[in-house]
Structures are given as structure tokens and as C-alpha cells.
C-alpha atoms as a PDB file:
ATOM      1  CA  UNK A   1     267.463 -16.661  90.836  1.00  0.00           C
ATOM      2  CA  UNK A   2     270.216 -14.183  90.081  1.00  0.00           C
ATOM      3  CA  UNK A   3     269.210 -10.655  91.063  1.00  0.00           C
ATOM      4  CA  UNK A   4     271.054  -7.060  89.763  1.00  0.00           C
ATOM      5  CA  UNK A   5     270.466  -3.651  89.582  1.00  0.00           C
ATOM      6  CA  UNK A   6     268.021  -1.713  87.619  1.00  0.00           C
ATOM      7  CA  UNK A   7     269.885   0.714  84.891  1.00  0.00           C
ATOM      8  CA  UNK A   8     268.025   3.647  83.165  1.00  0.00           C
ATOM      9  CA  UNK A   9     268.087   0.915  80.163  1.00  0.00           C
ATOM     10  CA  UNK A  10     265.770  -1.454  82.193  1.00  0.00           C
ATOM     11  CA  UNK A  11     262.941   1.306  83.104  1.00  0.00           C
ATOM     12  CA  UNK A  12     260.575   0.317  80.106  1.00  0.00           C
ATOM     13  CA  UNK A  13     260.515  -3.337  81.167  1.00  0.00           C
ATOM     14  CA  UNK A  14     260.242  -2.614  85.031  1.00  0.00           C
ATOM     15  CA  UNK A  15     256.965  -0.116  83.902  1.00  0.00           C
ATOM     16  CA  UNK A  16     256.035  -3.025  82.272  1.00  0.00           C
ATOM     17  CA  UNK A  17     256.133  -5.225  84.849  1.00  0.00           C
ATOM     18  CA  UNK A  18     254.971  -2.989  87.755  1.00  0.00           C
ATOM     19  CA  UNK A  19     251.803  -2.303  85.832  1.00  0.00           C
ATOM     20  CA  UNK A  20     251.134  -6.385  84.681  1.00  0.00           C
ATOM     21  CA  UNK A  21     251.254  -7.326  88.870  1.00  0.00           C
ATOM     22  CA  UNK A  22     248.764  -4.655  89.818  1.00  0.00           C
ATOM     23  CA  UNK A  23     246.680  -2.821  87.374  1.00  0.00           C
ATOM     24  CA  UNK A  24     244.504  -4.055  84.657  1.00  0.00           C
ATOM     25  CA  UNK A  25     243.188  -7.310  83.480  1.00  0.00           C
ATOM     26  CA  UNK A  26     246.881  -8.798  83.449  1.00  0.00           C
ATOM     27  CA  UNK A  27     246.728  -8.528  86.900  1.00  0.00           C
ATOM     28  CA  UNK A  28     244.031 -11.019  88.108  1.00  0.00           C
ATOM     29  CA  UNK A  29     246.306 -13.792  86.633  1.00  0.00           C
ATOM     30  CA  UNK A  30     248.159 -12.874  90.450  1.00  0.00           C
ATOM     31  CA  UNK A  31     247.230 -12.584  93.334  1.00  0.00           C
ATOM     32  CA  UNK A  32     248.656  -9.066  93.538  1.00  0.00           C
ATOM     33  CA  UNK A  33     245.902  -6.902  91.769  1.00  0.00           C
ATOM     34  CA  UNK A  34     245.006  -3.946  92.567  1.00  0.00           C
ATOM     35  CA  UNK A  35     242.180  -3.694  89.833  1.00  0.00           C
ATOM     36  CA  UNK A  36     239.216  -4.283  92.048  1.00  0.00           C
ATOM     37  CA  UNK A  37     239.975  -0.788  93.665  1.00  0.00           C
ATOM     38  CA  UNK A  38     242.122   1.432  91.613  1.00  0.00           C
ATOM     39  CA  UNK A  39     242.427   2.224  88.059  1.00  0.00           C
ATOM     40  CA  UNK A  40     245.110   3.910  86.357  1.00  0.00           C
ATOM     41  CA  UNK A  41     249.081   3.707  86.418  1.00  0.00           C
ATOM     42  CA  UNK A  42     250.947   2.456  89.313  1.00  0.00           C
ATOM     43  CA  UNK A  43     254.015   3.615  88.733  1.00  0.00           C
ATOM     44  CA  UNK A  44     255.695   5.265  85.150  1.00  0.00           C
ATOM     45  CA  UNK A  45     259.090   6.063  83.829  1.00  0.00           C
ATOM     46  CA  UNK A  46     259.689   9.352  85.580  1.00  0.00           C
ATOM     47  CA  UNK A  47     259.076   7.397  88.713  1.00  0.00           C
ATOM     48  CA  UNK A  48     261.816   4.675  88.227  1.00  0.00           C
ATOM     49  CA  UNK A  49     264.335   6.825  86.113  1.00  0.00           C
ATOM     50  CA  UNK A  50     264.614   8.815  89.907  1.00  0.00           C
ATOM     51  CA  UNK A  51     264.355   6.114  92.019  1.00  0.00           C
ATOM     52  CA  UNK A  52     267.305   4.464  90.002  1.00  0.00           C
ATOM     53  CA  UNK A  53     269.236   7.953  90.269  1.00  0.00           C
ATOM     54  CA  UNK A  54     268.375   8.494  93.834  1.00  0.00           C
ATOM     55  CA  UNK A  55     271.274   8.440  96.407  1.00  0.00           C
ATOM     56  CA  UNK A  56     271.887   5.116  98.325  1.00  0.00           C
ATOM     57  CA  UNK A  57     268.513   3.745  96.112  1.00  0.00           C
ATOM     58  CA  UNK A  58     268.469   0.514  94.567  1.00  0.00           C
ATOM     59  CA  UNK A  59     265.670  -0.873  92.145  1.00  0.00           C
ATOM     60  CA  UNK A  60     266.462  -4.311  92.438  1.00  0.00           C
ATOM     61  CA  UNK A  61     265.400  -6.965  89.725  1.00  0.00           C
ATOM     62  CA  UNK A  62     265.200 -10.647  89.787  1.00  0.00           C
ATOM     63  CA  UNK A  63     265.765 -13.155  86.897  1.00  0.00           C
ATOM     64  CA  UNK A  64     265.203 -16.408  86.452  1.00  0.00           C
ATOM     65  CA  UNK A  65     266.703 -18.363  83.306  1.00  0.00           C
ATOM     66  CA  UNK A  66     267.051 -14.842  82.061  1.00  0.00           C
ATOM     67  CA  UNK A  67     264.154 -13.344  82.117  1.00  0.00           C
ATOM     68  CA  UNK A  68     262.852 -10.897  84.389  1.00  0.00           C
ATOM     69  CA  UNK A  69     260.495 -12.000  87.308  1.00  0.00           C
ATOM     70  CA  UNK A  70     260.566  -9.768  89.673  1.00  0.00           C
ATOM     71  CA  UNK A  71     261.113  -6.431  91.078  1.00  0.00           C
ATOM     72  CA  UNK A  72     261.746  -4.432  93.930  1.00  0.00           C
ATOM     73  CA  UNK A  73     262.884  -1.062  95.617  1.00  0.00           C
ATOM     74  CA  UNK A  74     265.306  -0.744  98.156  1.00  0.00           C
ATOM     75  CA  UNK A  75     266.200   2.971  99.563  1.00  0.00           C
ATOM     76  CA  UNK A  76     269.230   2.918 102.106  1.00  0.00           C
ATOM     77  CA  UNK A  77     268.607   6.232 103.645  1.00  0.00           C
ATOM     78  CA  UNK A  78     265.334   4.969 105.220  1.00  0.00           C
ATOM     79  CA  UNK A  79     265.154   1.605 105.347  1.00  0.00           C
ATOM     80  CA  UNK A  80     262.033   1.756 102.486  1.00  0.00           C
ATOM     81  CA  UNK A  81     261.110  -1.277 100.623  1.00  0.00           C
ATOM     82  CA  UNK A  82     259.033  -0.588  97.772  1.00  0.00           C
ATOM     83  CA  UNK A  83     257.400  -1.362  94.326  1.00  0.00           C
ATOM     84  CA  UNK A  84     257.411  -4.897  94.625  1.00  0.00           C
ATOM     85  CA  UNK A  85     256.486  -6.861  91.549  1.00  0.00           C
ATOM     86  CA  UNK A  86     256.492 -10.387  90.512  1.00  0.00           C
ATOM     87  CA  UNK A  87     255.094 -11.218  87.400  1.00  0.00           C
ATOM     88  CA  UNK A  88     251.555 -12.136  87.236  1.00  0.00           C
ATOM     89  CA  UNK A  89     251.616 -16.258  86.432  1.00  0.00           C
ATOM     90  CA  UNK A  90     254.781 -16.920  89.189  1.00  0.00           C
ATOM     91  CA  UNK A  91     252.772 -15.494  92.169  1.00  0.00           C
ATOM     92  CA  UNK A  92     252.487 -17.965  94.899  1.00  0.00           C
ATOM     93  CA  UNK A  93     255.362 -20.067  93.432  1.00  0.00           C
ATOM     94  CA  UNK A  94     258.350 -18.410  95.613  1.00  0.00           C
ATOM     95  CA  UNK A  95     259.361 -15.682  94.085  1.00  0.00           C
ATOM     96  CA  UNK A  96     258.264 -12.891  96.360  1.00  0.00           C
ATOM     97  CA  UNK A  97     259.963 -14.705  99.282  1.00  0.00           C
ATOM     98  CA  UNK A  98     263.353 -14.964  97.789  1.00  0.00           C
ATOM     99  CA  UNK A  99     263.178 -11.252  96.544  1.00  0.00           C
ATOM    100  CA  UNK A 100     261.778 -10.513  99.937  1.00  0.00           C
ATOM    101  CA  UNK A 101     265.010 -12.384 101.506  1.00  0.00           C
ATOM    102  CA  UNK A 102     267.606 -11.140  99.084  1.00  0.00           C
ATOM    103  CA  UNK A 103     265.876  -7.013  99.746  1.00  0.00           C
ATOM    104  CA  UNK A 104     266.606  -7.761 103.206  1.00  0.00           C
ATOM    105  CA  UNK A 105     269.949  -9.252 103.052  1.00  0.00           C
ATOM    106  CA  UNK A 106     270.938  -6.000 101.549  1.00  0.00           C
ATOM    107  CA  UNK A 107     269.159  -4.067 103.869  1.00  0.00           C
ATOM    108  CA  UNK A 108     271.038  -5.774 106.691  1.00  0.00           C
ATOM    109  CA  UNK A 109     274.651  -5.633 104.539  1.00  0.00           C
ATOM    110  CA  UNK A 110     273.710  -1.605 104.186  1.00  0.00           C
ATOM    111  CA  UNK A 111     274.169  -1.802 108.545  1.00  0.00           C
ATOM    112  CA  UNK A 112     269.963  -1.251 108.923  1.00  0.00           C
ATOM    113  CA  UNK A 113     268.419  -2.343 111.337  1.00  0.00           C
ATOM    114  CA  UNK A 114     264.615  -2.203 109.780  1.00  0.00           C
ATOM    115  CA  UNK A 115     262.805  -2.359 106.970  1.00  0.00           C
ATOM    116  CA  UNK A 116     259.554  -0.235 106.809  1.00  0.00           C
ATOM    117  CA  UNK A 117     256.571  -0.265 103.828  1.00  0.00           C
ATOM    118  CA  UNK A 118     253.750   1.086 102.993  1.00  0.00           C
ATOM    119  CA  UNK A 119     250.111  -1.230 101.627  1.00  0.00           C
ATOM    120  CA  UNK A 120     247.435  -0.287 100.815  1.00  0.00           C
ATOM    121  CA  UNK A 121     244.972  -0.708 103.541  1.00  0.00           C
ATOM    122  CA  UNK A 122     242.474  -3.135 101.294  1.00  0.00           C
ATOM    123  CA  UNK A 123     244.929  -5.714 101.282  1.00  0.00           C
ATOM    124  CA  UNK A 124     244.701  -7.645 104.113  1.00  0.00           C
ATOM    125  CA  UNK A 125     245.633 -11.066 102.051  1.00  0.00           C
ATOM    126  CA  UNK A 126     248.984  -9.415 101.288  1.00  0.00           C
ATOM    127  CA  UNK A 127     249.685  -7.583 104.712  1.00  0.00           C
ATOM    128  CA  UNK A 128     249.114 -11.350 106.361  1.00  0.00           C
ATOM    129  CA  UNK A 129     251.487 -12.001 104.217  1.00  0.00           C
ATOM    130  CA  UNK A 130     254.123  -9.930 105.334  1.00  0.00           C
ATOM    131  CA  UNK A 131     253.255 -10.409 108.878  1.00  0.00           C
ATOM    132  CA  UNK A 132     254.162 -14.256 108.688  1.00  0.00           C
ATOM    133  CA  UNK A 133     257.106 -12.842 107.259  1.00  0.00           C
ATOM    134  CA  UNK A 134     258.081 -11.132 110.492  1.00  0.00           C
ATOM    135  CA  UNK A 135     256.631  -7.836 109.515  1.00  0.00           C
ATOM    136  CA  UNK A 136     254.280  -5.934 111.965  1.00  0.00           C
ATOM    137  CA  UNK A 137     251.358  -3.392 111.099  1.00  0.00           C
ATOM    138  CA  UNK A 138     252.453  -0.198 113.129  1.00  0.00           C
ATOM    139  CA  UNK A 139     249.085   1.725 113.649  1.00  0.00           C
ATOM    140  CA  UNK A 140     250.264   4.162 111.591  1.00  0.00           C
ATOM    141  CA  UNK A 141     248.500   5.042 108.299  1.00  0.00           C
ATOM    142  CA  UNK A 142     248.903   7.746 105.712  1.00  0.00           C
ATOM    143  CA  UNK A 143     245.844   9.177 103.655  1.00  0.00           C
ATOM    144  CA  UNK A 144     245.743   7.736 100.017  1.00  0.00           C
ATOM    145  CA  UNK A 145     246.840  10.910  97.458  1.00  0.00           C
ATOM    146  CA  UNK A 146     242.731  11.069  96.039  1.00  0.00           C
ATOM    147  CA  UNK A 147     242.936  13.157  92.965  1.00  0.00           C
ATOM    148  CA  UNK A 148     246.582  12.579  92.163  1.00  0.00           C
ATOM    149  CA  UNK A 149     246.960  10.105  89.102  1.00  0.00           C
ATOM    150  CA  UNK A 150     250.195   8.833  89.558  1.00  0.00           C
ATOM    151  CA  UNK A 151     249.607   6.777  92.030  1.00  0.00           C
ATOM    152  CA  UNK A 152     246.006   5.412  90.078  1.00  0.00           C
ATOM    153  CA  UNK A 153     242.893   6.592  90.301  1.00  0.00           C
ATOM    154  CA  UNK A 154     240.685   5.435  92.974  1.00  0.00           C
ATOM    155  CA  UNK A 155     237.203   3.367  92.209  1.00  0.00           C
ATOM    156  CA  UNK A 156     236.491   3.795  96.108  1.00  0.00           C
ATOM    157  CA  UNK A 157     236.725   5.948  98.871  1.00  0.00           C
ATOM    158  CA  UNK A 158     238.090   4.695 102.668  1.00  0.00           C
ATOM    159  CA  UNK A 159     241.924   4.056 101.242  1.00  0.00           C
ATOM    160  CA  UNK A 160     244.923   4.468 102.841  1.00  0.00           C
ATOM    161  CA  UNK A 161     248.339   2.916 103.449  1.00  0.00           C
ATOM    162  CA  UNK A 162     249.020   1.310 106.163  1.00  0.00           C
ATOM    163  CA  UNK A 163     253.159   1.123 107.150  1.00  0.00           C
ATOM    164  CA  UNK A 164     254.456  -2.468 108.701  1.00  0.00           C
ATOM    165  CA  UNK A 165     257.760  -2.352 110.143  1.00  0.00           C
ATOM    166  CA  UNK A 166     260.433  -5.334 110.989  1.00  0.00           C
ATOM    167  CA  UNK A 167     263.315  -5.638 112.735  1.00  0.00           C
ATOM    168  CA  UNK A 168     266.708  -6.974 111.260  1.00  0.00           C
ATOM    169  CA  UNK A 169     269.113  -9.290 112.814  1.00  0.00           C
ATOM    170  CA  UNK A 170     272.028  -7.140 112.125  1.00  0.00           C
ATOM    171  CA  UNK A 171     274.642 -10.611 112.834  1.00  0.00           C
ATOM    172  CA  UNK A 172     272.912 -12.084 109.604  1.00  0.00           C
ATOM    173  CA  UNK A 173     274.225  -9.421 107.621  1.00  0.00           C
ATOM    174  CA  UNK A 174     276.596 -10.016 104.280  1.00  0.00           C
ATOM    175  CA  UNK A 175     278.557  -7.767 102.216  1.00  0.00           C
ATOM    176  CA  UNK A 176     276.760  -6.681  99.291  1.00  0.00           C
ATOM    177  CA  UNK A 177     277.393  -8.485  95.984  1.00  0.00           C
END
């Protein structure tokens, strides 16, 4: 998998993909979706075009025999990893891990020494997933934006995010490529 980062030129494919792992009928192919309990965009061009401008911000994408599979942010000021895609069809296949791995390398290269997220409280599948990844749910949860469309529109009431936390092993760290 070679991985790079995102330029303003990629933003219509990353929308793309963003929206095909979570929203929509495109979306069940994964195991990913999102479209049993929100409608609407997940994320839009505004949203990437400033998270690829943002200070010490990274949207990282991974490609495999050229073509794009995955995607990822990484924020350096915080620690933040966020909007993580993988294309519908490849979920379950390895992807996520090795874009998990390669986010954290980074993280660790950048001299942090966690990585926090945010999921959305309905999915426990994918937050056991993180936790055998090392991750840990910290108790903490923020409300769910109700009536603000960018982040979709809810078909339920009760959600929230829920932030996970894990430490890095700052002696596996490698300079940045």
C-alpha cells in the first residue's frame, strides 16, 4: 500500500469516498455504514479543503495498485485521528489496519504520545474494533450536533460520540516519509 498526502486536487475523490463507506446504499457493501441511523452528508468539500489547509493537519490517503482505498485524518496539534474511510468492498480485508498503523506511525514520528477519536456511540462493532487495537473508551462523550446537517441528519434520537484514547510507544517512532 503506498500512502501520500491529500492535495486540494484530491478533495472530490476523498468526498467521494467518505460518503461510499458511510452514507447511503453504497455503504452496506461495508461494514462501516452509518445508514441505519443517519441520513445525509458525512463530510463535503468545505470540510476537507480546511482540513488539508489546516496547520500541522494531514488528510492521509492510501492506494493500492493505484487506486485509492482508503482515507484518513491526522491533526498534529491534538493528536486527532479522523474521517477514516476504506472503500466499501475492501472492508474486513486489511486495509483499515495498515492505515490505522501507518496514522500512528506518523503520529508517533510527529513526537505524540496519543492518539484520541471520536465514534459514534451506536457503533459498538467498530469501537471493539479499535479496542483490540489498543484503543480505550474514555467515559467521555460529546452530544451529537441534532439539527446541524453537516454532520447528517439523524433518523434517531440517543446519539453521541464517544472519544477512545491510546497510548503511543514513543521508541517505535520513525521519521516521517
Amino acid at each position: 500500500m503506498e500512502f501520500r498526502a491529500a492535495t486540494i486536487d484530491d478533495i472530490p475523490a476523498l468526498v467521494a469516498l467518505v460518503e461510499s463507506a458511510y452514507r447511503g446504499e453504497s455503504s452496506r457493501a461495508g461494514w462501516t455504514t452509518e445508514a441505519d441511523f443517519l441520513d445525509g452528508q458525512r463530510t463535503d468539500p468545505e470540510e476537507i479543503a480546511t482540513l488539508i489547509a489546516a496547520p500541522q493537519s494531514v488528510v492521509l490517503m492510501a492506494f493500492r495498485d493505484g487506486g485509492l482505498v482508503a482515507c484518513c485524518h491526522l491533526s498534529g496539534v491534538d493528536g486527532y485521528f479522523g474521517m477514516f474511510a476504506v472503500v466499501p468492498g475492501l472492508q474486513g480485508g486489511g486495509v483499515g489496519r495498515a492505515v490505522l498503523s501507518e496514522a500512528e506511525r506518523r503520529f508517533r514520528a510527529w513526537g505524540l504520545s496519543e492518539v484520541r477519536m471520536k465514534v459514534v456511540n451506536r457503533r459498538a462493532e467498530l469501537i471493539a474494533w479499535y479496542e483490540r487495537r489498543g484503543y480505550t473508551v474514555t467515559g467521555e462523550q460529546t452530544p451529537f450536533p441534532y439539527g446541524d446537517e453537516r454532520f447528517g441528519k439523524p433518523l434517531e434520537d440517543g446519539l453521541a460520540f464517544v472519544t477512545l484514547i491510546k497510548s503511543l510507544d514513543a521508541s517505535a517512532g520513525q521519521a516521517m516519509g
